[in-house]
C-alpha atoms as a PDB file:
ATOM      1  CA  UNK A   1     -55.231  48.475   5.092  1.00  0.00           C
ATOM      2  CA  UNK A   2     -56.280  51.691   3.131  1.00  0.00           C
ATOM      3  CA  UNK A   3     -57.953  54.535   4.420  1.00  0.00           C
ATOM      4  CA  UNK A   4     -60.439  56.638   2.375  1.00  0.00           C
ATOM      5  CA  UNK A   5     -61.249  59.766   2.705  1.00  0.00           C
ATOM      6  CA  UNK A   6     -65.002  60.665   2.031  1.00  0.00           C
ATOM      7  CA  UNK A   7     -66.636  63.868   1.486  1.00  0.00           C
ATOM      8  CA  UNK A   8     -69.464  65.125   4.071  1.00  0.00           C
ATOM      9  CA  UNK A   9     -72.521  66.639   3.068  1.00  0.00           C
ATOM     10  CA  UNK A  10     -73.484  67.827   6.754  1.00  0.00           C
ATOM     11  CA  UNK A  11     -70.104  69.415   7.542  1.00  0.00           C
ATOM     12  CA  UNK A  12     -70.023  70.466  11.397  1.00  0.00           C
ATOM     13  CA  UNK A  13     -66.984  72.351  11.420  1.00  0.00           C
ATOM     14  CA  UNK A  14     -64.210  73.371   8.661  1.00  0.00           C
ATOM     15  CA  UNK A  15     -61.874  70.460   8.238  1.00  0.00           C
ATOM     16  CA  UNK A  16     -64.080  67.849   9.811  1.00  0.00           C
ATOM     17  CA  UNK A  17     -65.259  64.612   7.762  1.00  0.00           C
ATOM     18  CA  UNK A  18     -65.840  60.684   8.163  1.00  0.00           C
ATOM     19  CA  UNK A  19     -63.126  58.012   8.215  1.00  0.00           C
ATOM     20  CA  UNK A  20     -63.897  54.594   7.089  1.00  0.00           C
ATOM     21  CA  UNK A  21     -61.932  51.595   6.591  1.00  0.00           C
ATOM     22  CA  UNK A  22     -61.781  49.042   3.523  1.00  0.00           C
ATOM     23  CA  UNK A  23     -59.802  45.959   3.546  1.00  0.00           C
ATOM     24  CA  UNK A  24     -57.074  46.354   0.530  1.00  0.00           C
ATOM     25  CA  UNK A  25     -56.205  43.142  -1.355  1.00  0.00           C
ATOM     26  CA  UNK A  26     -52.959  41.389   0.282  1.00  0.00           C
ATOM     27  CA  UNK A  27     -49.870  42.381  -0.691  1.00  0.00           C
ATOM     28  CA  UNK A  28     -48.449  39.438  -2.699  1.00  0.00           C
ATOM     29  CA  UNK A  29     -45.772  36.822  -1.105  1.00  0.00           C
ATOM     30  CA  UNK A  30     -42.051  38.345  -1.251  1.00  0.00           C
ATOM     31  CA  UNK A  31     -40.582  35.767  -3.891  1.00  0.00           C
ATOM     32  CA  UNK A  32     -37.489  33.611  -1.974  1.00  0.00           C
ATOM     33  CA  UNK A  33     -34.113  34.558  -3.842  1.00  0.00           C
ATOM     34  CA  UNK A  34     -31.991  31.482  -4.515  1.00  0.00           C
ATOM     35  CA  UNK A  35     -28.834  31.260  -2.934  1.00  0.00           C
ATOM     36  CA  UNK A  36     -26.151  29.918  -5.290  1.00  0.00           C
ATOM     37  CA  UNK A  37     -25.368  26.381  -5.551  1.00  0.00           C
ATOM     38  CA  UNK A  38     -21.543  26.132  -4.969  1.00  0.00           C
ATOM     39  CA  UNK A  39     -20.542  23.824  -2.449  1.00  0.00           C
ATOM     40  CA  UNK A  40     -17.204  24.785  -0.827  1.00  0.00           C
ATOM     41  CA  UNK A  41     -16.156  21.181  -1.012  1.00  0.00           C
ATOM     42  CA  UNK A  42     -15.989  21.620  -4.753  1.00  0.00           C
ATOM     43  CA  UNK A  43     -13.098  23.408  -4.487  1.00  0.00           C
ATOM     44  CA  UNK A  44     -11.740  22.733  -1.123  1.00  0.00           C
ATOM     45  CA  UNK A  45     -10.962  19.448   0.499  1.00  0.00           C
ATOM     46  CA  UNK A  46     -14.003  19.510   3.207  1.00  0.00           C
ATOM     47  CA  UNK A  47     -12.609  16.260   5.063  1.00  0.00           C
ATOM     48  CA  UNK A  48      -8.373  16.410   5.884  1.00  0.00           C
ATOM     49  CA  UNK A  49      -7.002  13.071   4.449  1.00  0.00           C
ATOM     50  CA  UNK A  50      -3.335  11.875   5.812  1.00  0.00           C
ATOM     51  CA  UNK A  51      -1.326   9.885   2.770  1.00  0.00           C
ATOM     52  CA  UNK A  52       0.425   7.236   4.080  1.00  0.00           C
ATOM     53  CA  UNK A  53       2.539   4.777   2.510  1.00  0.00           C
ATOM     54  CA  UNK A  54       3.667   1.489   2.767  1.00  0.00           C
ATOM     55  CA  UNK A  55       5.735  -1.432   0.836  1.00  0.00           C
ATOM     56  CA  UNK A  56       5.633  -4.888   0.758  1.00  0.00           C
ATOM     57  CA  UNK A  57       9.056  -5.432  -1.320  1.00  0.00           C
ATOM     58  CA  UNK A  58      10.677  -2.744   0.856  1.00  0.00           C
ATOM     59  CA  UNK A  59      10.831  -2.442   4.548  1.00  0.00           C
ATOM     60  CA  UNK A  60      13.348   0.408   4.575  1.00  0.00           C
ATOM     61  CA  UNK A  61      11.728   2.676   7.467  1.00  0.00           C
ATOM     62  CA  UNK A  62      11.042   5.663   5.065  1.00  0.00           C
ATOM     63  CA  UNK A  63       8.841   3.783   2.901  1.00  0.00           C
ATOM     64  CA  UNK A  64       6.626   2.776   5.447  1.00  0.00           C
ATOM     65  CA  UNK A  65       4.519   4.878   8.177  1.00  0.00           C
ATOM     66  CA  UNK A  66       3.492   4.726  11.148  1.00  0.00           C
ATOM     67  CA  UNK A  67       0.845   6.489  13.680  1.00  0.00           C
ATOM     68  CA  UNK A  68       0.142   6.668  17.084  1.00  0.00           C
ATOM     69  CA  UNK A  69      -2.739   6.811  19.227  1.00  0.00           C
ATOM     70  CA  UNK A  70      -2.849   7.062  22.759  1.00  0.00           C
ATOM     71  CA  UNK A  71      -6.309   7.393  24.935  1.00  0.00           C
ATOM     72  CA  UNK A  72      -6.256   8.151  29.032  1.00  0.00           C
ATOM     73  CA  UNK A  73      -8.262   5.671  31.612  1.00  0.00           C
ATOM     74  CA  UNK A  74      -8.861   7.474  35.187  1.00  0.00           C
ATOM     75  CA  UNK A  75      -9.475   4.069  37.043  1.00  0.00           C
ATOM     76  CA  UNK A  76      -9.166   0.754  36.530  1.00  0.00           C
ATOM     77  CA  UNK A  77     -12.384   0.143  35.828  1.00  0.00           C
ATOM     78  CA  UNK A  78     -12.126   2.430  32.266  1.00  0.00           C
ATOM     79  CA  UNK A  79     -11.947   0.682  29.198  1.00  0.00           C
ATOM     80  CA  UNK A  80     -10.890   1.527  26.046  1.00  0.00           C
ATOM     81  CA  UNK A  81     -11.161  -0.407  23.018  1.00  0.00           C
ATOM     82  CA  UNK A  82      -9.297   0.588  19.693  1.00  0.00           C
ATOM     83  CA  UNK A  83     -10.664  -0.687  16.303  1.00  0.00           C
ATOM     84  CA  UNK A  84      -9.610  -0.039  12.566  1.00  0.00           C
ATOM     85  CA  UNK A  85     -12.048   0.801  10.102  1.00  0.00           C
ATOM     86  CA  UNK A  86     -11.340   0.100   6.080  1.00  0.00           C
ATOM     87  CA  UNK A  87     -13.909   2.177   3.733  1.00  0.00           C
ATOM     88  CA  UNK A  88     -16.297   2.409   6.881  1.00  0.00           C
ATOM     89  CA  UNK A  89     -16.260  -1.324   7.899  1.00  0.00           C
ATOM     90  CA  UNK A  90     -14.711  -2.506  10.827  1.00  0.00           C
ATOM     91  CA  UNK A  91     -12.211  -4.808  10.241  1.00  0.00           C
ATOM     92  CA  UNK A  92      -9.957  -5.294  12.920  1.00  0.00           C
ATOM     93  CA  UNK A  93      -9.553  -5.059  16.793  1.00  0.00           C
ATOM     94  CA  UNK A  94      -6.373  -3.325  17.545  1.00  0.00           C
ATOM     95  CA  UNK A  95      -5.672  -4.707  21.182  1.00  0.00           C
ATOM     96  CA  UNK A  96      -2.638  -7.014  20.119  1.00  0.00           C
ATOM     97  CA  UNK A  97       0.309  -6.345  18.250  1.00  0.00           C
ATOM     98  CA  UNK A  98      -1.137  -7.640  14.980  1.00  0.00           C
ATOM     99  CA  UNK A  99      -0.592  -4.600  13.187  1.00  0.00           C
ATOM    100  CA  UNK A 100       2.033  -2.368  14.887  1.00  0.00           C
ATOM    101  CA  UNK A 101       2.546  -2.436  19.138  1.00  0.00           C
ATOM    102  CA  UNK A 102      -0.487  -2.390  21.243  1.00  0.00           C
ATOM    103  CA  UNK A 103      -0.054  -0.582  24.790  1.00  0.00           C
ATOM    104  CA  UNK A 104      -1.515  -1.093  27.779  1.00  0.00           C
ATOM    105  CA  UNK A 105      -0.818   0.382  30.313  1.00  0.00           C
ATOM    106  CA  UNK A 106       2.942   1.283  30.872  1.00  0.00           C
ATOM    107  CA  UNK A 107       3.835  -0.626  33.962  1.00  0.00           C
ATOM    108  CA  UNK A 108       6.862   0.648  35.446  1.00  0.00           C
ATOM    109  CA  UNK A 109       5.351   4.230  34.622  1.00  0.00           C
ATOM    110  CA  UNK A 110       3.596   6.163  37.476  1.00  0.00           C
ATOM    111  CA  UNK A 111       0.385   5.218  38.456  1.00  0.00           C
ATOM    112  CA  UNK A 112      -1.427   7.534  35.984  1.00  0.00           C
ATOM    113  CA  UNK A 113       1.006   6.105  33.091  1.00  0.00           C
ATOM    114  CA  UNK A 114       0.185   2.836  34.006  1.00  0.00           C
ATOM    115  CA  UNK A 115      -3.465   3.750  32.900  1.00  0.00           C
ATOM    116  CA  UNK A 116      -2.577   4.718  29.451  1.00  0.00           C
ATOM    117  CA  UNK A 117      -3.758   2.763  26.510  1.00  0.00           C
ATOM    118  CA  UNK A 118      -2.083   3.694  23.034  1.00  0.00           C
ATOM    119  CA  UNK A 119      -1.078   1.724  19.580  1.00  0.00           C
ATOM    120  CA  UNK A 120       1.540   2.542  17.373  1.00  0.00           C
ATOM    121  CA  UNK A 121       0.062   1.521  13.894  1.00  0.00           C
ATOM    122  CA  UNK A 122       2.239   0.148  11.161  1.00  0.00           C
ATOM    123  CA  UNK A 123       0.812   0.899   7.714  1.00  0.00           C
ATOM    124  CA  UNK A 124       3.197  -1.794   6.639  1.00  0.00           C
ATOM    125  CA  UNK A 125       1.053  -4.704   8.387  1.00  0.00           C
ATOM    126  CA  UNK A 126      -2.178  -3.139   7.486  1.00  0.00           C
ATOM    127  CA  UNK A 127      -1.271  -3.313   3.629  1.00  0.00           C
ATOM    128  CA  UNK A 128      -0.144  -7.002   4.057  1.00  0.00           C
ATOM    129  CA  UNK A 129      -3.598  -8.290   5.236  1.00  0.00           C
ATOM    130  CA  UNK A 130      -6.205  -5.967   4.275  1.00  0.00           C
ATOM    131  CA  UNK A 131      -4.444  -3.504   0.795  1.00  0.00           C
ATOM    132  CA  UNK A 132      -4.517   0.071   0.215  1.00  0.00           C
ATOM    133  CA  UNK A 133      -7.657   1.688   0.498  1.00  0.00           C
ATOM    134  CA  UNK A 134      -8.944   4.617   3.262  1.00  0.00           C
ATOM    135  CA  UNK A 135      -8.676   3.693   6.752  1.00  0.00           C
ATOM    136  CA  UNK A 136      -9.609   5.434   9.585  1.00  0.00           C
ATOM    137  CA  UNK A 137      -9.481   4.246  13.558  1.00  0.00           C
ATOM    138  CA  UNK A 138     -11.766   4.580  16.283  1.00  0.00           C
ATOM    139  CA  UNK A 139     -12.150   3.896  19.965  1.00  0.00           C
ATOM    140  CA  UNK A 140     -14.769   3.473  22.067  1.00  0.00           C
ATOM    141  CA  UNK A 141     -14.198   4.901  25.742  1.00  0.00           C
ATOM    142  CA  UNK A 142     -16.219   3.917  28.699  1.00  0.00           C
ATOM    143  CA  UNK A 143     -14.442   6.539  31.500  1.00  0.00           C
ATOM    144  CA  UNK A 144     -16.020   6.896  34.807  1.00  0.00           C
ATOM    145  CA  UNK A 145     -19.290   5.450  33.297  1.00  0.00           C
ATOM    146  CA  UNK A 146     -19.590   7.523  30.543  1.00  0.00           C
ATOM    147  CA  UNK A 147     -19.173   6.372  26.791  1.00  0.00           C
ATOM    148  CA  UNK A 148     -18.227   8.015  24.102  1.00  0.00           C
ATOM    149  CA  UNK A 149     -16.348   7.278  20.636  1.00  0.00           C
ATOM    150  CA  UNK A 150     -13.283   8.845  19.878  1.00  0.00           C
ATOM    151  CA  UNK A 151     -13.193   8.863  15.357  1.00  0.00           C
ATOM    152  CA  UNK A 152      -9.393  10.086  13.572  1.00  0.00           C
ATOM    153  CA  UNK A 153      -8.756  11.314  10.618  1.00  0.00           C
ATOM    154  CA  UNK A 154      -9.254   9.587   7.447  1.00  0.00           C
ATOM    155  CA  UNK A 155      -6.040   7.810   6.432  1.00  0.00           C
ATOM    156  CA  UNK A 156      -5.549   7.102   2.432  1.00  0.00           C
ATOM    157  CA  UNK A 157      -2.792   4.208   2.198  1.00  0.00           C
ATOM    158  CA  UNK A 158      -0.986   3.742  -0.910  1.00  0.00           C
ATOM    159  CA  UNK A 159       1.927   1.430  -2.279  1.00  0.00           C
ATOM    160  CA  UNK A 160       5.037   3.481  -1.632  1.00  0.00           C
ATOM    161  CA  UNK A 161       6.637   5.167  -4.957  1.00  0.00           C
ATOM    162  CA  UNK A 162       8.725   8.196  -5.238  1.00  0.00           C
ATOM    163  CA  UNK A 163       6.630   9.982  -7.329  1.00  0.00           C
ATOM    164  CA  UNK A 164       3.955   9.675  -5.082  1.00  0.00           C
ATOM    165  CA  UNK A 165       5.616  10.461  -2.071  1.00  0.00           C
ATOM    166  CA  UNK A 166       7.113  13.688  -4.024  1.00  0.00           C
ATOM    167  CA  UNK A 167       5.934  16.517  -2.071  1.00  0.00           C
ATOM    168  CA  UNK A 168       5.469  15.376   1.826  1.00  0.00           C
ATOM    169  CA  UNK A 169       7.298  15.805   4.649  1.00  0.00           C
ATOM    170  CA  UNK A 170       7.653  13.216   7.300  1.00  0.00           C
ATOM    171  CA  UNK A 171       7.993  13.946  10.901  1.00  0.00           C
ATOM    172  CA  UNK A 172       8.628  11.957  13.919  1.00  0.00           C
ATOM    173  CA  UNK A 173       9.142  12.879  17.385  1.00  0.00           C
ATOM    174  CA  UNK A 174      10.236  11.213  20.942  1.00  0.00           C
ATOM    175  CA  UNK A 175       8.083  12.707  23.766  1.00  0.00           C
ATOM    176  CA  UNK A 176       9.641  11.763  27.398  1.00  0.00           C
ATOM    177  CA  UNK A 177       8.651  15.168  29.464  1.00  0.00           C
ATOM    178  CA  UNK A 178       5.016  16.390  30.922  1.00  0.00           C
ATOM    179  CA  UNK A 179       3.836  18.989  29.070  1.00  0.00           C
ATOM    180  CA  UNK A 180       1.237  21.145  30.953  1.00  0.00           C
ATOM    181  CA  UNK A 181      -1.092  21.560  28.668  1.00  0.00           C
ATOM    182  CA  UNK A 182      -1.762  17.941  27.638  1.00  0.00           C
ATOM    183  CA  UNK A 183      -3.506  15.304  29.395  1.00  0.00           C
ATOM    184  CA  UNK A 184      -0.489  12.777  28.972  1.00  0.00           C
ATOM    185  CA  UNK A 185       2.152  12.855  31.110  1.00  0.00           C
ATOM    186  CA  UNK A 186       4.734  11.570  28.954  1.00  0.00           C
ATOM    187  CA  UNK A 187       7.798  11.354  31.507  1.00  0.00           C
ATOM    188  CA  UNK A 188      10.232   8.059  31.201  1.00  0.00           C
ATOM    189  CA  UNK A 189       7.891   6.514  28.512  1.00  0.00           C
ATOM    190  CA  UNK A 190       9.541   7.696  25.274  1.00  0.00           C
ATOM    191  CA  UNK A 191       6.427   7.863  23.347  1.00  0.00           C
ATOM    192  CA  UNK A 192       7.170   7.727  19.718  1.00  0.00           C
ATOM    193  CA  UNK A 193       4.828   9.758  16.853  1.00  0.00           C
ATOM    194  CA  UNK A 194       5.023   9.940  13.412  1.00  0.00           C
ATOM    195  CA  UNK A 195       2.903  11.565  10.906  1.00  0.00           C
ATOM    196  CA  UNK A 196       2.989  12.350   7.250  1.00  0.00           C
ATOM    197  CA  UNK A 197       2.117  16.258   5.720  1.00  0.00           C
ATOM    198  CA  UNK A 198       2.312  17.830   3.032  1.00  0.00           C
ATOM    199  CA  UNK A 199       4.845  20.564   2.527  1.00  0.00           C
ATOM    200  CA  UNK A 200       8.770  20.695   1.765  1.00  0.00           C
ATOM    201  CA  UNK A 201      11.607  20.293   3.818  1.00  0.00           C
ATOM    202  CA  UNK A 202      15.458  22.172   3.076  1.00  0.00           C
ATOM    203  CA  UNK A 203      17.961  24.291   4.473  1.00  0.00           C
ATOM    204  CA  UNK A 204      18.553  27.917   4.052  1.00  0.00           C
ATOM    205  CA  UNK A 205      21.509  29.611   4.525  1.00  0.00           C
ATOM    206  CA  UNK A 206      23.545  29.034   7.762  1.00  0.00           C
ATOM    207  CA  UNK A 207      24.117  31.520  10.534  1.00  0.00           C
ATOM    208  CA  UNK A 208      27.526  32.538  11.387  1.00  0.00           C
ATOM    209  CA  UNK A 209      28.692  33.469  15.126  1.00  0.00           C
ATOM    210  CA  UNK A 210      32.081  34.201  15.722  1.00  0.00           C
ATOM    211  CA  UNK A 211      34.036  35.649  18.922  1.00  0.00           C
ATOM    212  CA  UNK A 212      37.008  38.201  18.327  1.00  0.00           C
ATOM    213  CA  UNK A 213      39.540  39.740  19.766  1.00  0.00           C
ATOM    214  CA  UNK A 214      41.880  42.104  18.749  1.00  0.00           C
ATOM    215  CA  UNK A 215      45.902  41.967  20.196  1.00  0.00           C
ATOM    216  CA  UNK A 216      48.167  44.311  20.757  1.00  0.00           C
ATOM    217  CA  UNK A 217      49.179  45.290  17.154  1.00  0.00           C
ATOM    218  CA  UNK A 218      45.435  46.035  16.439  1.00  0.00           C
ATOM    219  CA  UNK A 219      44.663  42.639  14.728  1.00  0.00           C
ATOM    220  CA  UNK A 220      41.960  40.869  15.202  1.00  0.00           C
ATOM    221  CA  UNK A 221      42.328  37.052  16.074  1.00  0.00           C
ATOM    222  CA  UNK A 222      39.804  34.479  16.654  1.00  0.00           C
ATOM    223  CA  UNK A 223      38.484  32.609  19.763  1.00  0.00           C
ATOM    224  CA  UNK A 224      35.757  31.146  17.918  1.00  0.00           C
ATOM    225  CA  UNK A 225      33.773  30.583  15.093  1.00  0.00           C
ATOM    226  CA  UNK A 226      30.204  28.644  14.860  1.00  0.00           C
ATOM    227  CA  UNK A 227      28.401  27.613  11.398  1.00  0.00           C
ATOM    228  CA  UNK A 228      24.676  26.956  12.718  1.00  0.00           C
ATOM    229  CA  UNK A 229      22.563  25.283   9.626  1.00  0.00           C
ATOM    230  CA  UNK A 230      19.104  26.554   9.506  1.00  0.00           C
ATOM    231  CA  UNK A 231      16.143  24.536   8.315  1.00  0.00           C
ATOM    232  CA  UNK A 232      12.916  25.156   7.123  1.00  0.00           C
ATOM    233  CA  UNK A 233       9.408  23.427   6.827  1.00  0.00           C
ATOM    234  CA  UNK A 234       6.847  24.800   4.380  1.00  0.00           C
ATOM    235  CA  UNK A 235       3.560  23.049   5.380  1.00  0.00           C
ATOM    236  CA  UNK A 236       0.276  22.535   2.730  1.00  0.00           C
ATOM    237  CA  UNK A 237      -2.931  22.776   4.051  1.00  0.00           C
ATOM    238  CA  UNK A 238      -3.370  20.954   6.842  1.00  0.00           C
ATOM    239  CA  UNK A 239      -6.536  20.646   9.465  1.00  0.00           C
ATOM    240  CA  UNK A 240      -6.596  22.299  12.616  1.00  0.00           C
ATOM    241  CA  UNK A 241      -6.284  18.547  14.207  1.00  0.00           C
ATOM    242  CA  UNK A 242      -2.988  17.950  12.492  1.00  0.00           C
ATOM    243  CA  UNK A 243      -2.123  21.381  13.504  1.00  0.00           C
ATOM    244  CA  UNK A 244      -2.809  21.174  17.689  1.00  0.00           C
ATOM    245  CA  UNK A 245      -0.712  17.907  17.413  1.00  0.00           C
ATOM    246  CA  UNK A 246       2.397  19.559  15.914  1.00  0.00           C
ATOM    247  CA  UNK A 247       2.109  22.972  17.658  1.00  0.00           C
ATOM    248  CA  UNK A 248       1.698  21.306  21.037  1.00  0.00           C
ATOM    249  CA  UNK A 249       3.014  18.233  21.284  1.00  0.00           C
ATOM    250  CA  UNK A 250       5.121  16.825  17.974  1.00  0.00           C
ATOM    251  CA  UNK A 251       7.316  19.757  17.819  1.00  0.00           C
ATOM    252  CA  UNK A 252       8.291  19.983  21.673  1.00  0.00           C
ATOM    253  CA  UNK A 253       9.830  16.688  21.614  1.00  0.00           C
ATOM    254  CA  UNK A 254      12.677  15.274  23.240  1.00  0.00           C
ATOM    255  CA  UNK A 255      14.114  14.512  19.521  1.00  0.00           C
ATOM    256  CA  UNK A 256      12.259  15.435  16.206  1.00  0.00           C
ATOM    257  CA  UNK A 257      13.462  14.053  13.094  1.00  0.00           C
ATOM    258  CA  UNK A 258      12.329  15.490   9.785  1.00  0.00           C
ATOM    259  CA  UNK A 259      12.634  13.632   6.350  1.00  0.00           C
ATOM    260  CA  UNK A 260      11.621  15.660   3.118  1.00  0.00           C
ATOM    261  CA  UNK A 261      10.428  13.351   0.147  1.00  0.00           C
ATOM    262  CA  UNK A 262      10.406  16.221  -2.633  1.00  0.00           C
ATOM    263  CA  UNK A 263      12.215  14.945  -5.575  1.00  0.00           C
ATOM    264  CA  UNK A 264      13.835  18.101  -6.939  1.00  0.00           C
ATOM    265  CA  UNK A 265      15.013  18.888  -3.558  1.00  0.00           C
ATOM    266  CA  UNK A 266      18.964  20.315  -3.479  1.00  0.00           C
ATOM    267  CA  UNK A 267      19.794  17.081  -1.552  1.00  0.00           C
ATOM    268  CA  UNK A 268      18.411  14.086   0.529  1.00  0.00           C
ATOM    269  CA  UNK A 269      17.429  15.007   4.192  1.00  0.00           C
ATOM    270  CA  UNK A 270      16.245  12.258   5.806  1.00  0.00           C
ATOM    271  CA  UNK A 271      15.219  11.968   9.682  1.00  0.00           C
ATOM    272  CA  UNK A 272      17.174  15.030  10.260  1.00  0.00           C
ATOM    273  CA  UNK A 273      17.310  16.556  13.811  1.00  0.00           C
ATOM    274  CA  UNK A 274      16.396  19.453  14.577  1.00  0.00           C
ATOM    275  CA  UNK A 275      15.211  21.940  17.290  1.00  0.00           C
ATOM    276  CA  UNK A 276      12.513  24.479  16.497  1.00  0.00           C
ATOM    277  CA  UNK A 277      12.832  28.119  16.821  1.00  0.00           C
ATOM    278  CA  UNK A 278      10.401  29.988  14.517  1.00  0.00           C
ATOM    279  CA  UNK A 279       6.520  29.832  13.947  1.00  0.00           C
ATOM    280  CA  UNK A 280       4.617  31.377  11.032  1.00  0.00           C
ATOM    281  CA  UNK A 281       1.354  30.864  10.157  1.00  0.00           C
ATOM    282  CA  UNK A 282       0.168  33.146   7.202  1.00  0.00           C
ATOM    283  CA  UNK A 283      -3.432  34.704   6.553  1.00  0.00           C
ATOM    284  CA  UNK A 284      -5.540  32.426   4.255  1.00  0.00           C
ATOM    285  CA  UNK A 285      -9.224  33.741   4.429  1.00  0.00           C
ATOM    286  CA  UNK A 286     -11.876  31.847   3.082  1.00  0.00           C
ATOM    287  CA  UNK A 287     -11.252  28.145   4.135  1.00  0.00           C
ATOM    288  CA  UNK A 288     -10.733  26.173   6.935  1.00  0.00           C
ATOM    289  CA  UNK A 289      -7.058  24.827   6.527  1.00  0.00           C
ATOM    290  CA  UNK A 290      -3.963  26.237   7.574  1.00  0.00           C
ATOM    291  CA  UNK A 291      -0.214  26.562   6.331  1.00  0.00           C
ATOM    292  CA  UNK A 292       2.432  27.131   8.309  1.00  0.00           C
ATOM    293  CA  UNK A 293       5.870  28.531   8.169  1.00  0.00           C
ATOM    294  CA  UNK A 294       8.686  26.618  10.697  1.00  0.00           C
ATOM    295  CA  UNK A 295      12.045  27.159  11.172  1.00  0.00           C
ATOM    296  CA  UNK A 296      14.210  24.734  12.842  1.00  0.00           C
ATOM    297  CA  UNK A 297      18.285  24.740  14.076  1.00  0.00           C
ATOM    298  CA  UNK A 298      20.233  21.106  14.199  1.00  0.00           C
ATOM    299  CA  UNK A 299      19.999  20.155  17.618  1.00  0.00           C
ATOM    300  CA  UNK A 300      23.698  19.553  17.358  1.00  0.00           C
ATOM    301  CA  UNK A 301      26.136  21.798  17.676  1.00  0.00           C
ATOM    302  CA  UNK A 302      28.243  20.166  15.079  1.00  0.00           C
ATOM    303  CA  UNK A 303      30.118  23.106  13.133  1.00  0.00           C
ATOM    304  CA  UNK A 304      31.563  24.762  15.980  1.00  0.00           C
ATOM    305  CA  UNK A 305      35.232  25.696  16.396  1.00  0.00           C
ATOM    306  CA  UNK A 306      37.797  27.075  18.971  1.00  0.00           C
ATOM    307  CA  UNK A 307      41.313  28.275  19.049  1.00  0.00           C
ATOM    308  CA  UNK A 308      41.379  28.738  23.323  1.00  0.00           C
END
């Protein structure tokens, strides 16, 4: 809108005039600025993807994984039914022990226990009938009336090789206690996990304890000396999913057995147990993904020595 002002031939008063109003043209559209056209999942990996491996001219245990899944029924009534997906297809029902151990229930387990349904999958049996490829399971859940579908992480299976194993850390755990903050009550049931990250796996240098005294000419003589190894896992990116499951349940277990698979490593650590005792998880802005820093001790006290 402008406003024009016009002279006035019949002035009344000094400063006085007429005001009229004239529609102004419309002020052209504000041209939309692009945004750019970089997707993040150019350069990040948008979906977390757990390499597993398996061998069908090897059974040794570390060339072939394994992962659990375990899903909570409040009343009989509940059902849950577990299925495997290859490349988006269903392929298989997992609800016998086909392809790893199929759970249901755990019968001499409390009543709560006893309502547990799980599956321990063996990437072994998969590979066998159906070949690498992605994988991925789901389960459909019908609790107290309501449904709803329950979708893991993608799983890429590949034919076991050193090289292509170089550079992941295996770690499996034994949960038999009730940890607050989970809806499983794992008491008595020994539930066994296992998952594949990547990362490296070694010792640093050991911490020494000793205990001293000194006698009556002023020299000191020992009671006891301790050599405690000290271990260390370097994680890669992993998804906050992978995360939760180490940070509050893997980790905490009764036993947790660590195997590194780096090539170039010092030496060969396989399934070694260990204890945790340090957390670190370092900034990384702009992404999703986390690392993390862990420290472990042997949960054995193995390199201990006493003189009284």
């Amino acid at each position: 809108m402008i406003i024009i002002q016009l002279p006035n031939t019949s002035p009344y008063t000094y400063g006085s005039g007429n005001a009229v109003k004239e529609l102004g043209a419309a002020l052209p559209p504000i041209p939309v600025s692009n945004t750019n056209d970089i997707c993040i999942c150019d350069y990040i990996q948008c979906q977390y993807i757990e390499t597993v491996f398996a061998s069908q001219s090897d059974s040794a245990w570390y060339k072939n994984d394994m992962n659990d899944f375990l899903f909570k029924r409040f009343v009989a009534a509940d059902s849950v039914d577990i299925e495997l997906y290859k490349d988006g297809d269903k392929i298989e029902d997992l609800n016998n022990n086909a392809f790893g151990t199929f759970f249901n229930g755990f019968p001499s387990g409390t009543t709560e226990q006893q309502l547990y349904v799980g599956y321990l999958l063996e990437w072994e049996k998969v590979q066998a009938t159906h070949g690498n490829g992605f994988y991925q399971v789901k389960a459909v859940l019908n609790i107290i009336g309501v449904q709803t579908v329950y979708e893991s992480r993608r799983f890429m299976l590949l034919q076991y090789g050193d090289r292509e194993a170089n550079g992941s850390v295996r770690i499996e755990s034994y949960q038999n206690g009730n940890i607050f903050g989970s809806e499983f009550d794992f008491t008595g049931i020994n539930w066994y996990s296992s998952l594949r990250v990547p990362g490296t796996f070694g010792a640093s240098s050991p911490v020494l304890e000793t205990e001293n005294y000194i006698d009556s000419d002023h020299n000191s003589r020992q009671i006891s000396a301790k050599m405690s190894p000290e271990w260390n896992l370097k994680t890669g990116l992993i998804n906050y999913e992978v995360a939760t499951k180490l940070l509050y349940n893997k980790l905490l277990g009764n036993k947790v057995l660590i195997t590194d698979y780096l090539i170039k490593a010092e030496s060969l650590f396989r399934r070694v147990d260990v204890m945790i005792s340090e957390v670190e998880k370092p900034e990384i802005k702009g992404i999703p993904d986390r690392v993390y820093n862990f420290k472990f001790t042997d949960r054995e006290d193995k390199y201990k020595k006493r003189n009284f």
